[in-house]
C-alpha atoms as a PDB file:
ATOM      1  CA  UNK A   1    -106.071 -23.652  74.747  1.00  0.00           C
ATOM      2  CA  UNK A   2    -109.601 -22.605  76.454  1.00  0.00           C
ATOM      3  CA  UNK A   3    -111.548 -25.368  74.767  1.00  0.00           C
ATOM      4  CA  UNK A   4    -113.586 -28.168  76.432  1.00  0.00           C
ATOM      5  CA  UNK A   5    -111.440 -31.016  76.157  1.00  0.00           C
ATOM      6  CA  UNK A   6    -108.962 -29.393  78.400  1.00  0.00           C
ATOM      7  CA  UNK A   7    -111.722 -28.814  81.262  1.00  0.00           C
ATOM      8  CA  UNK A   8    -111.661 -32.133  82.986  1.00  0.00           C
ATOM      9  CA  UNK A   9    -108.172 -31.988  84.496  1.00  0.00           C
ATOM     10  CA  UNK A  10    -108.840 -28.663  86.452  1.00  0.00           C
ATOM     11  CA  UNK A  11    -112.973 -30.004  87.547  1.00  0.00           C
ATOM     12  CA  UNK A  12    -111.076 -33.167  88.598  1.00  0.00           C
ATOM     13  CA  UNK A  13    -108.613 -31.446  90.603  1.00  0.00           C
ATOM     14  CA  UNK A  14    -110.935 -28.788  91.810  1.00  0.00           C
ATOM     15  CA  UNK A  15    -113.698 -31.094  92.983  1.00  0.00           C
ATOM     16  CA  UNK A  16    -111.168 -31.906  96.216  1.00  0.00           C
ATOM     17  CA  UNK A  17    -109.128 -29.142  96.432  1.00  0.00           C
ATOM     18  CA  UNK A  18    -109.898 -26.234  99.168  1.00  0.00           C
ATOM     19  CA  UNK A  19    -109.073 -22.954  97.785  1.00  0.00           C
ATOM     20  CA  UNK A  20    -112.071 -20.861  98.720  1.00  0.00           C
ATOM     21  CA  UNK A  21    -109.747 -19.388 101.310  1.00  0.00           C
ATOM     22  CA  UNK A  22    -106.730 -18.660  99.014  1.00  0.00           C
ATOM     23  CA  UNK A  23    -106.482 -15.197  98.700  1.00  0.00           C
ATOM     24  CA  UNK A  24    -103.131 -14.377  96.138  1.00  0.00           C
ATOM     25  CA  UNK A  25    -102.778 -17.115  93.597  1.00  0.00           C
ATOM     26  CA  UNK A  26    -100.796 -17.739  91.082  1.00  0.00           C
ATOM     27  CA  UNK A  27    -101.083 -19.713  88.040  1.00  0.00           C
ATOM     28  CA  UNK A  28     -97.522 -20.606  86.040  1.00  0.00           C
ATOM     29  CA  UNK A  29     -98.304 -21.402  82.839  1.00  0.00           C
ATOM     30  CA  UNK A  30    -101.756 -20.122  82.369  1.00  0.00           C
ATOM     31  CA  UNK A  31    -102.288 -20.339  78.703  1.00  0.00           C
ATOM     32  CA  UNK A  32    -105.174 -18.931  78.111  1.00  0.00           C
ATOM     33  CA  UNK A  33    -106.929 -17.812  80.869  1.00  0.00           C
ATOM     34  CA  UNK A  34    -109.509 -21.156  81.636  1.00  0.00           C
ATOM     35  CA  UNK A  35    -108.528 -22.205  85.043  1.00  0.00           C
ATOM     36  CA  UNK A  36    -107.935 -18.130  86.217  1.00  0.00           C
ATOM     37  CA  UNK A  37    -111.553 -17.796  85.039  1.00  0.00           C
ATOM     38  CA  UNK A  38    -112.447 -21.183  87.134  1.00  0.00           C
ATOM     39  CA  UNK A  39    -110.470 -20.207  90.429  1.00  0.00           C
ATOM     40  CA  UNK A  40    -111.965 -16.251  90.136  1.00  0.00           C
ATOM     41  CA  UNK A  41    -115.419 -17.838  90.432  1.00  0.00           C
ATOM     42  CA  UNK A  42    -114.473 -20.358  93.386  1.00  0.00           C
ATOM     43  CA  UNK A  43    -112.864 -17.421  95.105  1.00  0.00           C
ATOM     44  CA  UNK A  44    -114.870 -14.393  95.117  1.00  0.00           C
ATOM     45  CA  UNK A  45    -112.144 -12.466  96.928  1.00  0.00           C
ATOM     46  CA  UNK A  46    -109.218 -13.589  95.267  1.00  0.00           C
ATOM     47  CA  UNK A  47    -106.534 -11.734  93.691  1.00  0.00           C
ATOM     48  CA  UNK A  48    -105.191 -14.303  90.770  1.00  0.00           C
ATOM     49  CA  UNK A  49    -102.118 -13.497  88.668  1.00  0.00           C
ATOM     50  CA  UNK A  50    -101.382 -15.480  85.329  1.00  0.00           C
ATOM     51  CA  UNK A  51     -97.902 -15.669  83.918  1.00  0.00           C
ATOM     52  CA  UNK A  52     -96.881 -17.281  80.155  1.00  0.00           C
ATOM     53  CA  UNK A  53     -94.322 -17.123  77.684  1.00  0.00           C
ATOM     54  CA  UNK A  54     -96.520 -17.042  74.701  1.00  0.00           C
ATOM     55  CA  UNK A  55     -97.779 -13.274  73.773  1.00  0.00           C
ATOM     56  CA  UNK A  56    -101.117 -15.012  72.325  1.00  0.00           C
ATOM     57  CA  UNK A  57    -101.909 -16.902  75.714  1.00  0.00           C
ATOM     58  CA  UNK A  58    -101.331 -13.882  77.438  1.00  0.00           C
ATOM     59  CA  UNK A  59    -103.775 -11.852  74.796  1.00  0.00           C
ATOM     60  CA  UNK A  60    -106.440 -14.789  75.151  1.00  0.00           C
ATOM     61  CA  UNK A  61    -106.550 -14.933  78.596  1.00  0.00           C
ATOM     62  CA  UNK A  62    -106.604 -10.818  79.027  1.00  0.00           C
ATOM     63  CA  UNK A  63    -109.785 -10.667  77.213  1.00  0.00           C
ATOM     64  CA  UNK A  64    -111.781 -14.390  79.091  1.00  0.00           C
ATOM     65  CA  UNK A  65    -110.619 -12.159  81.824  1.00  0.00           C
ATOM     66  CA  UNK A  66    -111.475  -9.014  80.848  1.00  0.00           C
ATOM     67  CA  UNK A  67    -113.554  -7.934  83.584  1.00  0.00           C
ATOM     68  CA  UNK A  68    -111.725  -9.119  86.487  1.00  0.00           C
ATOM     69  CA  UNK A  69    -108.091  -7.461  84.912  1.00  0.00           C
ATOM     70  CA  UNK A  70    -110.589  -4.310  84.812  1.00  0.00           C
ATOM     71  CA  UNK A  71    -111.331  -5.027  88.563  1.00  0.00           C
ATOM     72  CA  UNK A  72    -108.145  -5.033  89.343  1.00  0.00           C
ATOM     73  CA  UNK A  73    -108.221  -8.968  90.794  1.00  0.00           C
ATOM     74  CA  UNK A  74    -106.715 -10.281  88.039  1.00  0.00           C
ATOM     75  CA  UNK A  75    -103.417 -10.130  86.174  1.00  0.00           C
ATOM     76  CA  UNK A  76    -101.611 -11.788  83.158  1.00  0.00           C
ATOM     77  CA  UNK A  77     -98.069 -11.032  83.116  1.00  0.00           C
ATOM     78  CA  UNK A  78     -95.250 -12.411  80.730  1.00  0.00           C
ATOM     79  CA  UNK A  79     -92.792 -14.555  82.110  1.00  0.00           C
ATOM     80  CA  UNK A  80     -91.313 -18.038  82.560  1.00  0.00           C
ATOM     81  CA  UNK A  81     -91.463 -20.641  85.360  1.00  0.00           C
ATOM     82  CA  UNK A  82     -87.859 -20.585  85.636  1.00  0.00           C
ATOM     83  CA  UNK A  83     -87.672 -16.921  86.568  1.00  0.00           C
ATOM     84  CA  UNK A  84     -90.647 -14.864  87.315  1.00  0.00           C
ATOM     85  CA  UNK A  85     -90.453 -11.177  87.654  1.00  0.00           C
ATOM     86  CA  UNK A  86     -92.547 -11.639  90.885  1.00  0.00           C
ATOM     87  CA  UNK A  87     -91.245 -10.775  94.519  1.00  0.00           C
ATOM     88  CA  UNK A  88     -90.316 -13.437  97.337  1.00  0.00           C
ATOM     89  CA  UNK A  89     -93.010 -15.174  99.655  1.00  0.00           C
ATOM     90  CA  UNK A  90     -96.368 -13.516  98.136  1.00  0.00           C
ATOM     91  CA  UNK A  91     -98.637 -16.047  96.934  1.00  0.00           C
ATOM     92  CA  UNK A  92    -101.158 -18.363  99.216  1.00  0.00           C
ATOM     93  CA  UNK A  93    -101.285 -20.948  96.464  1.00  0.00           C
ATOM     94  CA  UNK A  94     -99.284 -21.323  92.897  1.00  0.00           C
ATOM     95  CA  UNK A  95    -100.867 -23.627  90.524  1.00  0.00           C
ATOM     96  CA  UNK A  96     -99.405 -25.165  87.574  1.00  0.00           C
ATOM     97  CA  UNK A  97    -101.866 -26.985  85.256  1.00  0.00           C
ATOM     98  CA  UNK A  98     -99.703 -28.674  81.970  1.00  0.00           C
ATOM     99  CA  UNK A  99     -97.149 -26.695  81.775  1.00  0.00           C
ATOM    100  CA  UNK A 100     -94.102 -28.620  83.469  1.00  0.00           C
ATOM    101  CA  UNK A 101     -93.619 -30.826  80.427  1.00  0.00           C
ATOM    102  CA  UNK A 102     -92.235 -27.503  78.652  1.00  0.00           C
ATOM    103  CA  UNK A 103     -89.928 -26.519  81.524  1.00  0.00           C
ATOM    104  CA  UNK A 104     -86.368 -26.715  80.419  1.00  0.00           C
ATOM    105  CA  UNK A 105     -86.063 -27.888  84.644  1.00  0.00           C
ATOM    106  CA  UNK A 106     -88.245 -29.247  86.507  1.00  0.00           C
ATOM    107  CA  UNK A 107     -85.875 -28.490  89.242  1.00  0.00           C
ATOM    108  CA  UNK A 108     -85.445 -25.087  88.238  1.00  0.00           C
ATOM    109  CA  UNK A 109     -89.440 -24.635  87.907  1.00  0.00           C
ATOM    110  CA  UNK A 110     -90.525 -26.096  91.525  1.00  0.00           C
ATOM    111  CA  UNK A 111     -87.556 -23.961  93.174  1.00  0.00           C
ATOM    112  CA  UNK A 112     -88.558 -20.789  91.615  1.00  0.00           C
ATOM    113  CA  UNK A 113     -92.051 -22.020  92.954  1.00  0.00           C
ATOM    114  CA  UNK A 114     -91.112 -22.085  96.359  1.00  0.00           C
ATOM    115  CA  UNK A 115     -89.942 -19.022  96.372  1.00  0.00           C
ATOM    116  CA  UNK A 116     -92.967 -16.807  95.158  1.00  0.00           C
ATOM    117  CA  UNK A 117     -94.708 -18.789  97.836  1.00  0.00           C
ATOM    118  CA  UNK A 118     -95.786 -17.665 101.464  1.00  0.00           C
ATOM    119  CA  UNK A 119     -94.707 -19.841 104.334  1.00  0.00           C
ATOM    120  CA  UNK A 120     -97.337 -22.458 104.473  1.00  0.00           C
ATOM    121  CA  UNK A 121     -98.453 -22.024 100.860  1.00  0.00           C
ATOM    122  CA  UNK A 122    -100.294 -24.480  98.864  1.00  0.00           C
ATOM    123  CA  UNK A 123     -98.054 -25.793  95.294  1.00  0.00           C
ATOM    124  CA  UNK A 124    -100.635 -27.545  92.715  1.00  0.00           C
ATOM    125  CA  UNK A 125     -99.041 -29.414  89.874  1.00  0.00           C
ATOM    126  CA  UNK A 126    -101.710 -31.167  87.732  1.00  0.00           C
ATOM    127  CA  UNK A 127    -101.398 -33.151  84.638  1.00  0.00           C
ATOM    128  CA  UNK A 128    -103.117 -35.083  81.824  1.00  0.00           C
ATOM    129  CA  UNK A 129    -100.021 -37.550  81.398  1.00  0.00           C
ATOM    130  CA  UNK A 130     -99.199 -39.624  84.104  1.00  0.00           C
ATOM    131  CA  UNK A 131     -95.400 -40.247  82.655  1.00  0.00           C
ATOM    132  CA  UNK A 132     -95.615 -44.071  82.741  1.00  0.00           C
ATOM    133  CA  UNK A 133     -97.270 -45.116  79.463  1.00  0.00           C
ATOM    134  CA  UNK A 134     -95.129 -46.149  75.910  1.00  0.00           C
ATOM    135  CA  UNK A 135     -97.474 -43.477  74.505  1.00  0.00           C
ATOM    136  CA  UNK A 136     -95.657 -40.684  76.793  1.00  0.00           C
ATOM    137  CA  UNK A 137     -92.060 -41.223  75.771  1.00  0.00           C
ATOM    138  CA  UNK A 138     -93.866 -41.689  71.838  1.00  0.00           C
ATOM    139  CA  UNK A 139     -95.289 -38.122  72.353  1.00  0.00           C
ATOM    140  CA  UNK A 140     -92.268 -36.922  73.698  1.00  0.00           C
ATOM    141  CA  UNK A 141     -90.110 -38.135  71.136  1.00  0.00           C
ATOM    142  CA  UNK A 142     -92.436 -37.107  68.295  1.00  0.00           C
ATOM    143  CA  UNK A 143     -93.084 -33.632  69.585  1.00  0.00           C
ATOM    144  CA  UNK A 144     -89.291 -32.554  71.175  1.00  0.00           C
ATOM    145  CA  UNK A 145     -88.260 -30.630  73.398  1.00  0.00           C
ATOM    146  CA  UNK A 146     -90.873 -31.907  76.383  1.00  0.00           C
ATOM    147  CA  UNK A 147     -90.815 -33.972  79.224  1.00  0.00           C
ATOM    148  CA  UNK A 148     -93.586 -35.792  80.880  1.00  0.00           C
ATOM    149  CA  UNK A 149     -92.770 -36.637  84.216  1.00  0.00           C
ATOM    150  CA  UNK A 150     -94.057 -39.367  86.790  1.00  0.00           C
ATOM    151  CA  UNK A 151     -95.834 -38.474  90.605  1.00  0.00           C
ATOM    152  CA  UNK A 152     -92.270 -40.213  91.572  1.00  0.00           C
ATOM    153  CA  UNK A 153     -89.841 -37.612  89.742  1.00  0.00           C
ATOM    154  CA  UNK A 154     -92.706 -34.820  90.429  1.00  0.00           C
ATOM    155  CA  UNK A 155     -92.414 -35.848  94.169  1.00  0.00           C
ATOM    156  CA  UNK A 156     -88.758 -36.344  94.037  1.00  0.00           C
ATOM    157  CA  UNK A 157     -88.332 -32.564  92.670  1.00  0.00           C
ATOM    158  CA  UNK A 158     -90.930 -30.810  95.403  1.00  0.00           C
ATOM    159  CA  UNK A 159     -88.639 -32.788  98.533  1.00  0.00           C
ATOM    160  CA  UNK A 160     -85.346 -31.908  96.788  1.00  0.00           C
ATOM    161  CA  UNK A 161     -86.432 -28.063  97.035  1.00  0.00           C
ATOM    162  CA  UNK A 162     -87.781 -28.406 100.587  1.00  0.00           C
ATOM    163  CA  UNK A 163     -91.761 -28.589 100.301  1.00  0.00           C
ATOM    164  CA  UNK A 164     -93.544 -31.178 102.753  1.00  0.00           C
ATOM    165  CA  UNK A 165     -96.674 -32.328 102.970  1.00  0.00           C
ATOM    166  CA  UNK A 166     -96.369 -33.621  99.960  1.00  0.00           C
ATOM    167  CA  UNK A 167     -99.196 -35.692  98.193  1.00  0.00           C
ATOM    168  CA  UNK A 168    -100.315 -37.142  94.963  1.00  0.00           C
ATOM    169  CA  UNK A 169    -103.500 -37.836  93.276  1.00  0.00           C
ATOM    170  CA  UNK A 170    -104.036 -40.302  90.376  1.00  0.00           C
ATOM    171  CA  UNK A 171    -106.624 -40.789  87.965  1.00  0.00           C
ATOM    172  CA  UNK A 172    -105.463 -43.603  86.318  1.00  0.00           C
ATOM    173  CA  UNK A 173    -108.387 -44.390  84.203  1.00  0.00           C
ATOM    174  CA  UNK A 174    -107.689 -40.824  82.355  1.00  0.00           C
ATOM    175  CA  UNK A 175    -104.093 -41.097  83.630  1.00  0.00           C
ATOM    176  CA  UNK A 176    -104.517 -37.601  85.432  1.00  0.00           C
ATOM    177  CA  UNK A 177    -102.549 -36.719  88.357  1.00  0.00           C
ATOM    178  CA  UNK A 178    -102.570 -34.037  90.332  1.00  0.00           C
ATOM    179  CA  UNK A 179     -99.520 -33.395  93.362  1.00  0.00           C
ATOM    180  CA  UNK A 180     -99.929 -30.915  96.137  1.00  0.00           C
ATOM    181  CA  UNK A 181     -97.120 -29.556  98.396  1.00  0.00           C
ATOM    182  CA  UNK A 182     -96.403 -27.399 101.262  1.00  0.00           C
ATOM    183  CA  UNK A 183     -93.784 -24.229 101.454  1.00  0.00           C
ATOM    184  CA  UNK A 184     -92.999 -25.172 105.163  1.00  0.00           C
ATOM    185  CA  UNK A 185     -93.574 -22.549 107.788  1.00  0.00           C
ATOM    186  CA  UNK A 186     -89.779 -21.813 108.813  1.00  0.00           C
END
């Protein structure tokens, strides 16, 4: 989950991406630990919190982490995207890097999103699979029980639970995208 193949999605999305500001982030899905580790160094002050289903991922990215859970700026917590154990209207930015394809709702997922978010708060959803290749619904079929969605259904799911500002990067040579949102001021 932490090895090199997986690196170019988050340098890709990083590379344009402000979040040297971002002060409470949260990364849904964090697997194990990479992209914490990555946004800890781009934001010395930060305060990053990691949440996961799996009990290994959460293990794995506790000890990359190690010294920043010590330091008290980082935390891995168990959890799902559906329903976090988190409070309302906390985070500055909530990332989600692979992980939507496992959601049982996307719907579900970006709404429970929007509420951990502060007012103004950044939403990050990046992924490897762009949704519109034969080899997508070949992968889906073959591995079941995933979804791999297009910047149009991604898009379709941030307006439906009230974001704006909504925008979409793609990579189409590596068939990355990456599709940022706003949690609208009041």
């Amino acid at each position: 989950m932490n090895d090199k193949r997986h690196a170019a999605l988050p340098e890709w999305v990083f590379e344009e991406l402000k979040i040297g500001e971002m002060t409470n982030i949260l990364d849904v899905g964090c697997g194990g630990g990479a992209n914490i580790k990555r946004m800890l160094a781009m934001c010395p002050e930060a305060r990053i919190t990691g949440i996961d289903l799996s009990n290994l991922a959460i293990e794995v990215a506790n000890e990359l982490n190690y010294r920043e859970v010590i330091d008290e700026r980082c935390l891995i917590i168990g959890g799902n995207a559906a329903q976090m154990p988190l409070a309302r209207d906390i985070f500055d930015m909530v990332t989600a890097f692979e992980t939507i394809y496992y959601w049982p709702s996307l719907d579900g997922g970006v709404s429970e999103m929007m509420r951990v978010l502060k007012p103004g708060g950044t939403l990050v959803i990046a992924n490897e699979m762009d949704g519109e290749a034969e080899s997508d619904r070949m992968t889906e079929r073959a591995v079941g029980g995933i979804r791999i969605y297009t910047i149009d259904e991604i898009k379709q799911s941030l307006n439906y639970a009230g974001f704006n500002n909504i925008d979409a990067r793609h990579d189409e040579g590596r068939r990355f995208i990456c599709v940022t949102a706003r949690k609208p001021r009041d």
